[in-house]
Structure formats: C-alpha cells, structure tokens
N, C-alpha and C. Protein backbone atom coordinates (compact mmCIF):
# COMPACT_ATOMS: atom_id res chain seq x y z
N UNK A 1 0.84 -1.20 0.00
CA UNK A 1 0.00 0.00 0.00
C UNK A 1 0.88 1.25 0.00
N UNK A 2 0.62 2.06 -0.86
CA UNK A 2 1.56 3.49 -1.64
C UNK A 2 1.88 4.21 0.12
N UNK A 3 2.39 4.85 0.19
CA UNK A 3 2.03 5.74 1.79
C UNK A 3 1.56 6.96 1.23
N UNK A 4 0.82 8.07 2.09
CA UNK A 4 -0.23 8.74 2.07
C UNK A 4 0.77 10.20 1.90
N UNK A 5 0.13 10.56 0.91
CA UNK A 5 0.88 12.18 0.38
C UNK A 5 0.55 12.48 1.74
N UNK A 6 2.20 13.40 2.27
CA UNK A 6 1.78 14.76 3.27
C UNK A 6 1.45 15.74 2.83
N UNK A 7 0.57 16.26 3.84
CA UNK A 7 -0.08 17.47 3.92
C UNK A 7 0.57 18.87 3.64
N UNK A 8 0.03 19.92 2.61
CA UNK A 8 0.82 20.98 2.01
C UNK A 8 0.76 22.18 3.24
N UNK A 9 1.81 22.38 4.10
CA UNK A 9 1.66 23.17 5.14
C UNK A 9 1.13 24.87 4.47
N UNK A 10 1.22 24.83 3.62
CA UNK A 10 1.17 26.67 2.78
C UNK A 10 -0.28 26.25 2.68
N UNK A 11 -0.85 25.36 2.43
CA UNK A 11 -2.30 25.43 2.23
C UNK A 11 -3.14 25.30 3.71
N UNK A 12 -2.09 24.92 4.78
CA UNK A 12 -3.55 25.24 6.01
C UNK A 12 -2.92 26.71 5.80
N UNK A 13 -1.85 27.13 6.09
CA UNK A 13 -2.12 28.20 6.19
C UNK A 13 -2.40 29.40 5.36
N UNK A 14 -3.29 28.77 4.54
CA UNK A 14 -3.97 29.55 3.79
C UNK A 14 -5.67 29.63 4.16
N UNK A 15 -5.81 28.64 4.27
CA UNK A 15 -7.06 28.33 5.11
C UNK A 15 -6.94 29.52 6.38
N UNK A 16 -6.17 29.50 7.27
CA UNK A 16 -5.81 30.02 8.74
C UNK A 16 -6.14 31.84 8.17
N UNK A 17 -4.74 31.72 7.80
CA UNK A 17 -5.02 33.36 7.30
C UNK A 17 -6.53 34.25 6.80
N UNK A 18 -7.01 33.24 6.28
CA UNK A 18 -8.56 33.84 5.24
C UNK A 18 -9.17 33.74 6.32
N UNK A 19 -9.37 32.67 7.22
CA UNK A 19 -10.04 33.22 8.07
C UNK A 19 -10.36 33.45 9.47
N UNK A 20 -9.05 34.13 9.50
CA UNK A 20 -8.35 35.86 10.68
C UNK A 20 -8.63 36.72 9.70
N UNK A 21 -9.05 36.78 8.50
CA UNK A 21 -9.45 37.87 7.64
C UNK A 21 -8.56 38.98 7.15
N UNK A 22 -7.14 37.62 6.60
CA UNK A 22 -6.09 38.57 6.10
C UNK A 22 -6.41 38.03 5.05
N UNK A 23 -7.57 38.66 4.02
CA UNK A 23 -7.92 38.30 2.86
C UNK A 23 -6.43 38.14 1.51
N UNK A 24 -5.47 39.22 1.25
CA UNK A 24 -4.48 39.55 0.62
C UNK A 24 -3.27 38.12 1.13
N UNK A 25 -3.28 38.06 2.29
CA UNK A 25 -1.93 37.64 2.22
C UNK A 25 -2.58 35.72 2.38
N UNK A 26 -4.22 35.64 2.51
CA UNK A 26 -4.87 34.03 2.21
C UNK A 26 -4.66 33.71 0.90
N UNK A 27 -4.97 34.89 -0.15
CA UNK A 27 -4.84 34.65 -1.63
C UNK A 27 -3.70 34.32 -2.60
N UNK A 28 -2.35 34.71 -1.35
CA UNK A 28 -1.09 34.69 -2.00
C UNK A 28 -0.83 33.22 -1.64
N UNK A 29 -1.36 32.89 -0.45
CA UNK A 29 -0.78 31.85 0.42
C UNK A 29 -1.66 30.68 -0.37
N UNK A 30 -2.78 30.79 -1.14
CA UNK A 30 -3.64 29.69 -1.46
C UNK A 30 -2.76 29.25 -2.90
N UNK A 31 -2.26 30.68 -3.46
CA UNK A 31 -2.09 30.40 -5.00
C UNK A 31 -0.60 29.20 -5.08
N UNK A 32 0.40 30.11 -4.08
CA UNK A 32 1.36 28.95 -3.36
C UNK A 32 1.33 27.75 -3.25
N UNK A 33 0.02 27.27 -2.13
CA UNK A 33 -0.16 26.00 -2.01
C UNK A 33 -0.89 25.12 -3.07
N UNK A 34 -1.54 25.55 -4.12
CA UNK A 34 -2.24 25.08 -4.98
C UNK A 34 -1.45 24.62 -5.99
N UNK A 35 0.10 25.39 -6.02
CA UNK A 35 1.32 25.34 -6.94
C UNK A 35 2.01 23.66 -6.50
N UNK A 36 2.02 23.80 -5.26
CA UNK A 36 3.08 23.05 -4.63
C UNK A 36 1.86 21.81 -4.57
N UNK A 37 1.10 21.81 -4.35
CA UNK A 37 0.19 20.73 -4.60
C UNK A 37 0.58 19.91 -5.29
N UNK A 38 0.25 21.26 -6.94
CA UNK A 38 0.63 19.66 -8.13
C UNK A 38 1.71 19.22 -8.56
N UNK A 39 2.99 20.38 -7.92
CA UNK A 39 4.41 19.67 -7.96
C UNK A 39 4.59 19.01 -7.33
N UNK A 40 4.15 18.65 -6.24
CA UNK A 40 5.19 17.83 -5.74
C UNK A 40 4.02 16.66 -4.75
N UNK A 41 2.82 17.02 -5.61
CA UNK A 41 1.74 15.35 -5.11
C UNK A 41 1.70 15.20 -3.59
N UNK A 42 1.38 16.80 -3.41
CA UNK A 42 1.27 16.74 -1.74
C UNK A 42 -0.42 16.66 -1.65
N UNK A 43 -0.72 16.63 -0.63
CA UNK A 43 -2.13 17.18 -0.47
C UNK A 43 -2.69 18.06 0.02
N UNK A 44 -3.72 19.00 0.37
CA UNK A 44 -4.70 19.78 1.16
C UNK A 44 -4.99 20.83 -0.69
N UNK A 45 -5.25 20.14 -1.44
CA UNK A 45 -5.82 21.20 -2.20
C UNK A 45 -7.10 22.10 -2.23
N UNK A 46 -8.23 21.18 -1.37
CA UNK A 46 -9.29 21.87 -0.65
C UNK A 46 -9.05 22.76 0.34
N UNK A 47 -7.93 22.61 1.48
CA UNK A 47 -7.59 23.34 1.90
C UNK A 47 -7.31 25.06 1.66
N UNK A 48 -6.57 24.99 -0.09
CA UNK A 48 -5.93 25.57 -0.75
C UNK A 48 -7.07 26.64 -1.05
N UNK A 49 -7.93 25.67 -1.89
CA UNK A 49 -9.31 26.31 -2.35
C UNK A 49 -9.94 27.45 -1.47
N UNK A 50 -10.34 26.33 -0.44
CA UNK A 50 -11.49 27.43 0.50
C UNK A 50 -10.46 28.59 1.15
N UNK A 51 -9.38 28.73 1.41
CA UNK A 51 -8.22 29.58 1.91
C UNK A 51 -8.83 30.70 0.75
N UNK A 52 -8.45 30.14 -0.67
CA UNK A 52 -8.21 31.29 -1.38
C UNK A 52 -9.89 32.13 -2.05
N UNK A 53 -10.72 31.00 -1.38
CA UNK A 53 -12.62 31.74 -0.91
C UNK A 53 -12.34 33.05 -0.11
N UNK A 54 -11.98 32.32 0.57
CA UNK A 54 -12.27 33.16 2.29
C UNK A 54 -11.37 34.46 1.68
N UNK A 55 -10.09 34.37 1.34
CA UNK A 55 -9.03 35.33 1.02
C UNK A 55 -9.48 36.37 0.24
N UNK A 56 -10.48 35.69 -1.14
CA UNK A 56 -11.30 36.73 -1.60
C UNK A 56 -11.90 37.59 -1.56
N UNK A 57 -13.03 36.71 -0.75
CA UNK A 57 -13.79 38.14 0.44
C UNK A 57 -13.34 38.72 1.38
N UNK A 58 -12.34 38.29 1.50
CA UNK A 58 -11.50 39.10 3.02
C UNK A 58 -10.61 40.59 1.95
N UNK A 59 -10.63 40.05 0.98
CA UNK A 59 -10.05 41.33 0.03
C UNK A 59 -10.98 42.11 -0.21
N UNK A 60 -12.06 41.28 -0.60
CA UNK A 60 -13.23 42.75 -0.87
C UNK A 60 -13.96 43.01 0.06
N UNK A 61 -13.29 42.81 1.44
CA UNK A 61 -14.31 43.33 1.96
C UNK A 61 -13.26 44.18 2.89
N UNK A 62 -12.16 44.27 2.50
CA UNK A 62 -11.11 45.51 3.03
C UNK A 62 -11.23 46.63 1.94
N UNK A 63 -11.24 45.95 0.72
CA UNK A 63 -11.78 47.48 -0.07
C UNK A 63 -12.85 48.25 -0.09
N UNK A 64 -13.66 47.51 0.34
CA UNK A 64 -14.54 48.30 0.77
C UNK A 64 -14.69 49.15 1.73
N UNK A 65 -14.34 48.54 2.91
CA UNK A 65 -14.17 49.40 3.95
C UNK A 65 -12.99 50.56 3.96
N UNK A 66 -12.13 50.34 3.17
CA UNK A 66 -10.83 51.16 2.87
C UNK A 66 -11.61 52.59 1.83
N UNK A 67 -11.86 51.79 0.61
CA UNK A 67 -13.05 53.10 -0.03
C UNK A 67 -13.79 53.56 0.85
N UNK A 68 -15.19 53.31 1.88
CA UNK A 68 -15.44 53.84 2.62
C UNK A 68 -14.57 54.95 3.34
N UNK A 69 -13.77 54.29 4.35
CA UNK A 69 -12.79 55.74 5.16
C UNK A 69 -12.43 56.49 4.21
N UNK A 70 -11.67 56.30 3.06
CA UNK A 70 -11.15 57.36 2.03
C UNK A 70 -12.44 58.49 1.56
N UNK A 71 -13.70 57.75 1.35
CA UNK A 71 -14.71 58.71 0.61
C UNK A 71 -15.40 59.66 2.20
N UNK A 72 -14.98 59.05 2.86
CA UNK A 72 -15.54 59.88 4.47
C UNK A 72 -15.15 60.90 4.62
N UNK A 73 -13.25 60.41 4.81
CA UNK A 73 -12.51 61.52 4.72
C UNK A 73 -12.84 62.52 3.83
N UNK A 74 -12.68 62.12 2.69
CA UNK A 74 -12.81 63.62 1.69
C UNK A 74 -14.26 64.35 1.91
N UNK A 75 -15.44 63.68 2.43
CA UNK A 75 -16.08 64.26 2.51
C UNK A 75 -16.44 65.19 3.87
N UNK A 76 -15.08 64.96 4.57
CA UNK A 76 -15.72 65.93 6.12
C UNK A 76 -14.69 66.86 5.88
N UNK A 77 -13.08 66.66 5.24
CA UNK A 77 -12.10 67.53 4.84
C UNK A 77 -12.97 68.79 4.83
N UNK A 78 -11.97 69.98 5.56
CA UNK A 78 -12.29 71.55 5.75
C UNK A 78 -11.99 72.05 4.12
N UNK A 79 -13.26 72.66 3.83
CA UNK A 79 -12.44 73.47 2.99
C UNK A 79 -11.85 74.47 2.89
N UNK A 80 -10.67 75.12 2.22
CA UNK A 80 -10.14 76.47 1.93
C UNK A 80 -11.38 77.88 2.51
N UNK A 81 -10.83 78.77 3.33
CA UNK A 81 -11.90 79.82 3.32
C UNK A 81 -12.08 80.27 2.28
N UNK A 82 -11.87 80.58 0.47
CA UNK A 82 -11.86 80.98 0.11
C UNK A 82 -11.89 79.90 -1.46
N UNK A 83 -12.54 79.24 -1.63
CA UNK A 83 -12.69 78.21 -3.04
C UNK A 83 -11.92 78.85 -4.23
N UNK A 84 -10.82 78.21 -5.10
CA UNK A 84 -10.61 78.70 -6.09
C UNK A 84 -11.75 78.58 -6.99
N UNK A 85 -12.34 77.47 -7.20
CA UNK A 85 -13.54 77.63 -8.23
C UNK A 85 -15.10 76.66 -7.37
N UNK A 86 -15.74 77.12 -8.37
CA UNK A 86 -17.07 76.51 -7.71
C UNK A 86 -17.05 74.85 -7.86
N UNK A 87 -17.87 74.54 -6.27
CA UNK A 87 -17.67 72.99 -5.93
C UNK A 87 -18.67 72.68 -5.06
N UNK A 88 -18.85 71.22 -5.39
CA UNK A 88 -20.38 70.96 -4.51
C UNK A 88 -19.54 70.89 -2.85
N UNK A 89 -20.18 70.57 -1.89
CA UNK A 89 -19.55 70.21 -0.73
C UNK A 89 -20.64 70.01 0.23
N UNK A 90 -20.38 69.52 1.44
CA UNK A 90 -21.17 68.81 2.84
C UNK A 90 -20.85 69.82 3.62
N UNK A 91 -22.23 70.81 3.78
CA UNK A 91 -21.97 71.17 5.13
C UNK A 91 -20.70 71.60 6.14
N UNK A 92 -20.75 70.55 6.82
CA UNK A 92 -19.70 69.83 7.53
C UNK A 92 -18.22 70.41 6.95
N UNK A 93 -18.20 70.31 5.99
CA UNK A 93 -17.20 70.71 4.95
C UNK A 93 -16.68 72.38 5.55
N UNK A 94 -17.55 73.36 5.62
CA UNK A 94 -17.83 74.98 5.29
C UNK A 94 -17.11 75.04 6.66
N UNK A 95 -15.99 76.33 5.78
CA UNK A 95 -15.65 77.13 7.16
C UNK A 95 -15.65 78.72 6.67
N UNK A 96 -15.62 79.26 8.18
CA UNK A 96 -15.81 80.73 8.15
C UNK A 96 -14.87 81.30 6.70
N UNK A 97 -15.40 81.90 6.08
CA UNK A 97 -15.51 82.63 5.02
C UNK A 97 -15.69 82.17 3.41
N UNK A 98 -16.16 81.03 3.82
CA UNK A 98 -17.00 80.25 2.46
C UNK A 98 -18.06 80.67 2.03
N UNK A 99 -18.21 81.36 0.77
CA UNK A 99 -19.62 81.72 0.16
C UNK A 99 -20.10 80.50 -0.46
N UNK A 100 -21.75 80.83 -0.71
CA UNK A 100 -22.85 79.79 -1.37
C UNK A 100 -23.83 80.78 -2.35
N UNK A 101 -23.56 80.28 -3.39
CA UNK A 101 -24.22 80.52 -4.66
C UNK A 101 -25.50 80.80 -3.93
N UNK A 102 -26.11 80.06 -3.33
CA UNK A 102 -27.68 79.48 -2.73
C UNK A 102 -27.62 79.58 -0.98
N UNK A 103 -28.96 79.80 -0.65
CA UNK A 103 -28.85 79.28 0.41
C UNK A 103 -30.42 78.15 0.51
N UNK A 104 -29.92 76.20 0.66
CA UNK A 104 -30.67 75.90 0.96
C UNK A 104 -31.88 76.21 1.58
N UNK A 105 -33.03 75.88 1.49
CA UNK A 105 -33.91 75.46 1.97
C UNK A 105 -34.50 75.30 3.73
N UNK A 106 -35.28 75.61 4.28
CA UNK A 106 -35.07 74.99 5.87
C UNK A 106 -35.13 73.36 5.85
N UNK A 107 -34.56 73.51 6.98
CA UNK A 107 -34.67 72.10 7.10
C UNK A 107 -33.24 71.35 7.18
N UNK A 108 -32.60 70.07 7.28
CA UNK A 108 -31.54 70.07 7.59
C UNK A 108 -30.94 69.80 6.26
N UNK A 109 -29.35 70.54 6.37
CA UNK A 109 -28.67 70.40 5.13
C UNK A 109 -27.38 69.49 4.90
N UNK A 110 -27.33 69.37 3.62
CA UNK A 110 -25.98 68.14 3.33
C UNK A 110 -25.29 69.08 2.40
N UNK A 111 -25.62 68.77 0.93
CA UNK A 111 -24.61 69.23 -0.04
C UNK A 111 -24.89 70.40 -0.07
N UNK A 112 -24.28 71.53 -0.74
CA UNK A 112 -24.05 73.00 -0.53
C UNK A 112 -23.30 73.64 -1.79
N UNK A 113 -23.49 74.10 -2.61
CA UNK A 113 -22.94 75.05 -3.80
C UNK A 113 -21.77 76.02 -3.27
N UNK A 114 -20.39 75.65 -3.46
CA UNK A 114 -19.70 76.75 -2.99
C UNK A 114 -18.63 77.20 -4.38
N UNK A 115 -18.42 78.78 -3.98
CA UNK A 115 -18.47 79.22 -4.93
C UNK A 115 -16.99 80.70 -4.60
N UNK A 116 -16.26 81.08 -5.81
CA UNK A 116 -15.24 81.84 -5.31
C UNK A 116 -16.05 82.91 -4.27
N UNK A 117 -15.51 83.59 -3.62
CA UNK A 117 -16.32 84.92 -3.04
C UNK A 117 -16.21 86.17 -4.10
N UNK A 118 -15.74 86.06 -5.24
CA UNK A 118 -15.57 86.98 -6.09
C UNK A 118 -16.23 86.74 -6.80
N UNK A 119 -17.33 86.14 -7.16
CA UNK A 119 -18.60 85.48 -8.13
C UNK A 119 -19.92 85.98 -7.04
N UNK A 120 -20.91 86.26 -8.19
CA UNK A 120 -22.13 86.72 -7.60
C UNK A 120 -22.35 85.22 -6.12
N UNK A 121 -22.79 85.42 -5.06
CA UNK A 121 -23.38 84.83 -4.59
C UNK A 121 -24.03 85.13 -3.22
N UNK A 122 -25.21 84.22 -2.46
CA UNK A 122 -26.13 84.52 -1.67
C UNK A 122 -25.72 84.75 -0.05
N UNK A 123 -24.69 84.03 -0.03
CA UNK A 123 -24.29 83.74 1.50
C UNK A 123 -23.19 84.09 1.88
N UNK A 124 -22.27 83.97 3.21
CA UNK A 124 -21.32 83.47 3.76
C UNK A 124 -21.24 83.00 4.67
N UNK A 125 -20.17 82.53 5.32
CA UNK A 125 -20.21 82.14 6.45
C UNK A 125 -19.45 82.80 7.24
N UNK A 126 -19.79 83.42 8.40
CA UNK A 126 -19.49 84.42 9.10
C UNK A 126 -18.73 84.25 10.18
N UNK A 127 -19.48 83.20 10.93
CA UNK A 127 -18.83 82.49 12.42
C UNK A 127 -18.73 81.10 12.56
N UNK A 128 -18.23 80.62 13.30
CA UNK A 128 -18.54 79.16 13.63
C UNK A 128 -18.43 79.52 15.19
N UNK A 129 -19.34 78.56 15.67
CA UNK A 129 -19.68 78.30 16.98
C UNK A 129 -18.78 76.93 17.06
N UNK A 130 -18.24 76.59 18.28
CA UNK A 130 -17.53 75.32 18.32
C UNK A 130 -18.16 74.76 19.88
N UNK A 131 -18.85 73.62 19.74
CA UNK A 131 -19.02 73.06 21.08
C UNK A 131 -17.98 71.99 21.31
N UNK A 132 -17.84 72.06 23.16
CA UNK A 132 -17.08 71.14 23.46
C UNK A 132 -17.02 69.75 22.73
N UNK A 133 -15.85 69.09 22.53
CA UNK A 133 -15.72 67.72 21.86
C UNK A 133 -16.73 66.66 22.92
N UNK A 134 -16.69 66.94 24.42
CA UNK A 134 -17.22 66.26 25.40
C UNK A 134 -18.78 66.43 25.53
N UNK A 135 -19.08 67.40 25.17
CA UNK A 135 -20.27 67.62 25.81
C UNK A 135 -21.05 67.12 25.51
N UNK A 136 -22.40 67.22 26.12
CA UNK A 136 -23.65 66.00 25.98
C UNK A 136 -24.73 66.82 25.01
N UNK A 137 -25.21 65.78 24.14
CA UNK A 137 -26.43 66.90 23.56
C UNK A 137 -27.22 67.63 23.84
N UNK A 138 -27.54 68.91 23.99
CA UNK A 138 -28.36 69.86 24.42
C UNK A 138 -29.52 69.42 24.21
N UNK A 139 -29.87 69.10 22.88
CA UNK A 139 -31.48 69.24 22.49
C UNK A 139 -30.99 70.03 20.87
N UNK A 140 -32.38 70.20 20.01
CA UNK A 140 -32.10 70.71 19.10
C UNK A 140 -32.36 72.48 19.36
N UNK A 141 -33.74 72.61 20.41
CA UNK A 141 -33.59 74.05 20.37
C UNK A 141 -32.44 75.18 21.12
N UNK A 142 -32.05 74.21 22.32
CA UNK A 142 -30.52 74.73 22.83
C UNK A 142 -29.67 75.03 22.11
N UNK A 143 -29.52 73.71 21.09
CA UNK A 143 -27.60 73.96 20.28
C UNK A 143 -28.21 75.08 19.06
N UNK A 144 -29.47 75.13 18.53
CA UNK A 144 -29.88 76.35 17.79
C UNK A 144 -29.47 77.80 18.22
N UNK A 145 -29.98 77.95 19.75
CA UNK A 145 -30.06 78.90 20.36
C UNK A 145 -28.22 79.26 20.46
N UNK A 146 -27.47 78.69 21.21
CA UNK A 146 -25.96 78.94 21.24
C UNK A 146 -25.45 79.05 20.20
N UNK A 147 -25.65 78.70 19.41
CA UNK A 147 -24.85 78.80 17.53
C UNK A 147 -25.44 80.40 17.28
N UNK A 148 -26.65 80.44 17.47
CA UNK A 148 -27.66 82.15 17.27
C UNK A 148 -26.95 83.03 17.59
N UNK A 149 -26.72 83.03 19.22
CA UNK A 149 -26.09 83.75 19.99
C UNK A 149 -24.66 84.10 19.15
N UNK A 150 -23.76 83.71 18.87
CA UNK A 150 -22.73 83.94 17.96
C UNK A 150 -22.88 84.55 16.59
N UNK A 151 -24.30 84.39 15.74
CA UNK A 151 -24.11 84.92 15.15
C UNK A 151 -24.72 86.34 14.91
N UNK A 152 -24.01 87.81 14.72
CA UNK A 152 -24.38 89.21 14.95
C UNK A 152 -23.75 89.94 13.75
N UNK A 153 -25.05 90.65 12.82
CA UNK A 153 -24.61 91.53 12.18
C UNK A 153 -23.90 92.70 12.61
N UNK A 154 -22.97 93.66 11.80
CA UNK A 154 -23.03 95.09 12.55
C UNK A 154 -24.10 95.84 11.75
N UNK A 155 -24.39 97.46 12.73
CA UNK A 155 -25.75 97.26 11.89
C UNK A 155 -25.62 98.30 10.52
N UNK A 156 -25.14 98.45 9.66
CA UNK A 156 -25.06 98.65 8.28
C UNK A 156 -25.17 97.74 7.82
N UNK A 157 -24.78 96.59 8.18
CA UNK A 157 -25.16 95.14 7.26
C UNK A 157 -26.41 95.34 7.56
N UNK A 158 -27.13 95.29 8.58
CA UNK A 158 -28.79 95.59 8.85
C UNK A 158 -29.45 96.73 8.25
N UNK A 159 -28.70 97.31 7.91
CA UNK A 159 -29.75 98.54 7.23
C UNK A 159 -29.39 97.94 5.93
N UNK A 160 -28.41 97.53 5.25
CA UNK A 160 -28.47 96.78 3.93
C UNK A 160 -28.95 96.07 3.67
N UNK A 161 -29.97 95.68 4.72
CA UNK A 161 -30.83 94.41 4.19
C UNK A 161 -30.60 92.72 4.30
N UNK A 162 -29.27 92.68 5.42
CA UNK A 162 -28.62 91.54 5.52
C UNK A 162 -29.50 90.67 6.22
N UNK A 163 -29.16 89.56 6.22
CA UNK A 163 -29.90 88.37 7.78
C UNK A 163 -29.21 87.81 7.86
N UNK A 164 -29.32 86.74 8.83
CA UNK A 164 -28.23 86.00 9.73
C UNK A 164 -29.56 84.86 8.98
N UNK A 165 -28.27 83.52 8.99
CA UNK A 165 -29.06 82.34 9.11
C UNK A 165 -27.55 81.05 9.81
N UNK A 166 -28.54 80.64 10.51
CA UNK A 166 -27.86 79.54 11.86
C UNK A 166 -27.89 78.13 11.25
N UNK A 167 -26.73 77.84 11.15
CA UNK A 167 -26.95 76.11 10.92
C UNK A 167 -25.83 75.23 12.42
N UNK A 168 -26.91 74.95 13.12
CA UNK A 168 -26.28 74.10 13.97
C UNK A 168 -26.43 72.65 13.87
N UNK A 169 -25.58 71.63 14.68
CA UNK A 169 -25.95 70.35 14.87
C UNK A 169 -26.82 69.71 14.63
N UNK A 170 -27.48 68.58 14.25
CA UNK A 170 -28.19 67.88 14.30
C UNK A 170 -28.24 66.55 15.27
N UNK A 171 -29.24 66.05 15.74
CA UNK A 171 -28.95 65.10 17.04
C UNK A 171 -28.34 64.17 16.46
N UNK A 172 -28.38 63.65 14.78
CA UNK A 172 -28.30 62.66 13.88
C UNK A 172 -26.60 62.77 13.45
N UNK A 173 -25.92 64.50 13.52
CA UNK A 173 -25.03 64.34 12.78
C UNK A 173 -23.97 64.17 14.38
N UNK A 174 -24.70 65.29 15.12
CA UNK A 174 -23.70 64.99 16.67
C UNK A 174 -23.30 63.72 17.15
N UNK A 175 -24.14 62.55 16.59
CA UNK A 175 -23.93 61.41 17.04
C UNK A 175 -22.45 61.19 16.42
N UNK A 176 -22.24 61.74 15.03
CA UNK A 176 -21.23 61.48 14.61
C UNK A 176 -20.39 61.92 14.29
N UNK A 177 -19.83 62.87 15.68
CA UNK A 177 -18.80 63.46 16.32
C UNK A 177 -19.21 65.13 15.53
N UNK A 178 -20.27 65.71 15.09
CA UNK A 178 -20.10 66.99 14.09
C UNK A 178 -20.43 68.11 15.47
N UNK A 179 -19.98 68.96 15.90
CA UNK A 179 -19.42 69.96 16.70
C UNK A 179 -19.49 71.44 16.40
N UNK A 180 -19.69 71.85 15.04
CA UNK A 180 -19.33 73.34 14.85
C UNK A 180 -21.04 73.61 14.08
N UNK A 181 -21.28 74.61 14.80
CA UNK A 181 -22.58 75.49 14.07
C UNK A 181 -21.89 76.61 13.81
N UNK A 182 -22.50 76.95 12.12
CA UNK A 182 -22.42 78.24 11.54
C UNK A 182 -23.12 79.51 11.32
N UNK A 183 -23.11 79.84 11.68
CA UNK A 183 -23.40 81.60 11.20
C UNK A 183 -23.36 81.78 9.62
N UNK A 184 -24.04 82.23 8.97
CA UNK A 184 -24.16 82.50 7.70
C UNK A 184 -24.78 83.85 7.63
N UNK A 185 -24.32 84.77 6.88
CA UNK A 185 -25.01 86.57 6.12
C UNK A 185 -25.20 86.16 4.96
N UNK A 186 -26.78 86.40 4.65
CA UNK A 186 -27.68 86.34 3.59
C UNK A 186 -28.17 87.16 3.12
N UNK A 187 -28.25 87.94 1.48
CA UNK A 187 -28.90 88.49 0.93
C UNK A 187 -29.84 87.67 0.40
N UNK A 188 -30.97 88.10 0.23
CA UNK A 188 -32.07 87.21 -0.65
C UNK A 188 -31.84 87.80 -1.80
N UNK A 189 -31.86 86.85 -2.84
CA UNK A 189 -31.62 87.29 -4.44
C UNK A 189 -30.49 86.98 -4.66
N UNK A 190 -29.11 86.59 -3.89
CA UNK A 190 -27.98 86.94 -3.80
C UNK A 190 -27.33 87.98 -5.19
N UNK A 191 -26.63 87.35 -5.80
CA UNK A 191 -26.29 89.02 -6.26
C UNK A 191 -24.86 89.88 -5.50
N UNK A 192 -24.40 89.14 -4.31
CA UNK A 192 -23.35 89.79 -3.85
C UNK A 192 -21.90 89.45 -4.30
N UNK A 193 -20.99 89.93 -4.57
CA UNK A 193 -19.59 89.89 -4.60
C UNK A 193 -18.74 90.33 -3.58
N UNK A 194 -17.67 89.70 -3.26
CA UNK A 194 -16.88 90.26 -2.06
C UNK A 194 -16.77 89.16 -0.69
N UNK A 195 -16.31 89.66 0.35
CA UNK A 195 -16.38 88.95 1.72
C UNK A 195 -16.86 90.31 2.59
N UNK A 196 -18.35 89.70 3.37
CA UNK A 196 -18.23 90.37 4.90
C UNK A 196 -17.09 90.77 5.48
N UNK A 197 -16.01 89.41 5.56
CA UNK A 197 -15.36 89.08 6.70
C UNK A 197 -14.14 90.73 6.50
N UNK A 198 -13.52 91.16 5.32
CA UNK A 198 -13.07 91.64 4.78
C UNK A 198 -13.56 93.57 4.65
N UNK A 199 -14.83 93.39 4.70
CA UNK A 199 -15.42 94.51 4.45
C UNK A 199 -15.63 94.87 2.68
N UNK A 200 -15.41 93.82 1.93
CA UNK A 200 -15.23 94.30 0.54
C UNK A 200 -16.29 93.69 -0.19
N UNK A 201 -17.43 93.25 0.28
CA UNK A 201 -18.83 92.74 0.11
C UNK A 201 -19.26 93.37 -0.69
N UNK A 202 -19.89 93.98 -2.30
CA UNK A 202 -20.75 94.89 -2.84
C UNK A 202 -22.18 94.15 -2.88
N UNK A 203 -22.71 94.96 -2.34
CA UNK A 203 -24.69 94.36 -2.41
C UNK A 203 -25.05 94.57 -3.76
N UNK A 204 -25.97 93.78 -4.17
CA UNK A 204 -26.88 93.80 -5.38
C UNK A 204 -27.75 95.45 -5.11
C-alpha cells in the first residue's frame, strides 16, 4: 500500500489566514499551495481552495471598507476659506468665510454650492460656533439657540438688508462626532460679490 501524500503546510495556512481575515496575504498563500500541490503530489488542495474563498472576500471586503474611510474623509475635509472655483460640498465641509451661490432650503442640510467669493453669490459664512468635543447633547432648540447667539450683524449690514441664518448640529449628525454650528449673512436674491469678513462685500 503506496504511503499517504503529506499534507501541504502553505495550504492550512492559507485556510488560517482567510479566516483571521487577512484576505491579501490568504490569496497569496492559497495560490502557493495550490502550486506546490501539483508539484510535488502533496495534499490539502481543498484546503488551498477554501483559503483562497475566504481570502477573496477578506479582500473585498477591506476594499470596501478602505473606499469607505477614504470617501468619508474627503467628505468631512475643511475646505479652503476661500474656493478657487465653484464645488459641490457637505456642510460639515464649510468654514468661516466660504460663500454659497444658494442658500438651501429649511430644514436640515448636506450638499451645498460653494463658490469663489468673487462670483455673484447669496451667503457666507461668518462664524462658527464650536461646542465642546465632550459635551452631551443639548437638544435641538438649545444647540440652535448657542450657535444664534454667535451669530451678529453690525448694523449697516442691517440697514443693507442683511440676515443672519444659523446652521447648527443635528442630534443625527452629533452622534457622529459633528461639533461646529455656523453663522451665515444672507442676501435674498444673492447678487453679492466680495467677503463680509473683509469689508469688501458689494450688495446687489
């Protein structure tokens, strides 16, 4: 009776690796053992197989999650106070002295039209309110109210016809770590060129 092929050690541990869910380094380790298999009439080619299953999805399912963080990131990234050209963006995104073509809608906001401050447009952003990283949620009419409080025309912007509009927190976005309410100066119609922040604003 022949004696019994040994077992291809690269193929358990290909098996092992895929699944600890080092998808990349199961797939290298399966293709290995699947090699050495048919050279040299060892065995665990099932081994080999399901290693280089598991390895698969353990790959796509790091790219995925890897695309995820990457598309997160770019989407909470600060932008420039000052946009070289017009670009959609999140909210979240806007810092003090970012203009908006538009000013959304009430209600809570995501994407946002931003736009040079030297191009006609409706808004800016004036202040940011920053709450503690620690602190506990107020409520929605509290963190409204404290973001408010920060934001103050002087009053020639008020006799020009300016308004303040407040975008604070949401209980939905605070959950996920978002911290800064803005202050925004609004013309209706927009029509403005320039920065508040600057004094070089021309009204429509």
């Amino acid at each position: 009776m022949a004696p019994r092929p040994p077992l291809e050690p690269t193929a358990v541990w290909s098996l092992v690796t895929g699944l600890l869910g080092l998808g990349p380094v199961a797939l290298v380790l399966a293709a290995v053992a699947l090699r050495r298999v048919a050279s040299r009439h060892t065995r665990g080619r099932g081994l080999a197989i399901a290693g280089g299953v598991l390895g698969m999805l353990g790959t796509v399912a790091l790219a995925v999650v890897g695309t995820t963080l990457v598309l997160t990131a770019l989407a909470t990234r600060p932008l420039p106070a000052d946009v070289p050209s017009a670009r959609s963006a999140h909210a979240q995104q806007l810092v003090t002295g970012n203009c908006l073509a538009t000013v959304p809608a009430d209600g809570p906001v995501d994407s946002v039209r931003v736009v040079p401050c030297a191009d006609p447009h409706e808004a800016q952003v004036i202040t940011e309110f920053s709450f503690a990283e620690n602190a506990v949620w107020p409520g929605q009419q509290a963190a409204d109210a404290r973001v408010a409080r920060a934001c103050v025309l002087d009053d020639a912007e008020i006799g020009a016809g300016v308004r303040t509009v407040t975008w604070s927190p949401t209980e939905r976005s605070w959950a996920k770590g978002d911290r800064i309410g803005l202050c925004l100066a609004v013309v209706d119609g927009g029509g403005v060129t320039g920065s508040f922040l600057d004094g070089s604003a021309n009204l429509p």
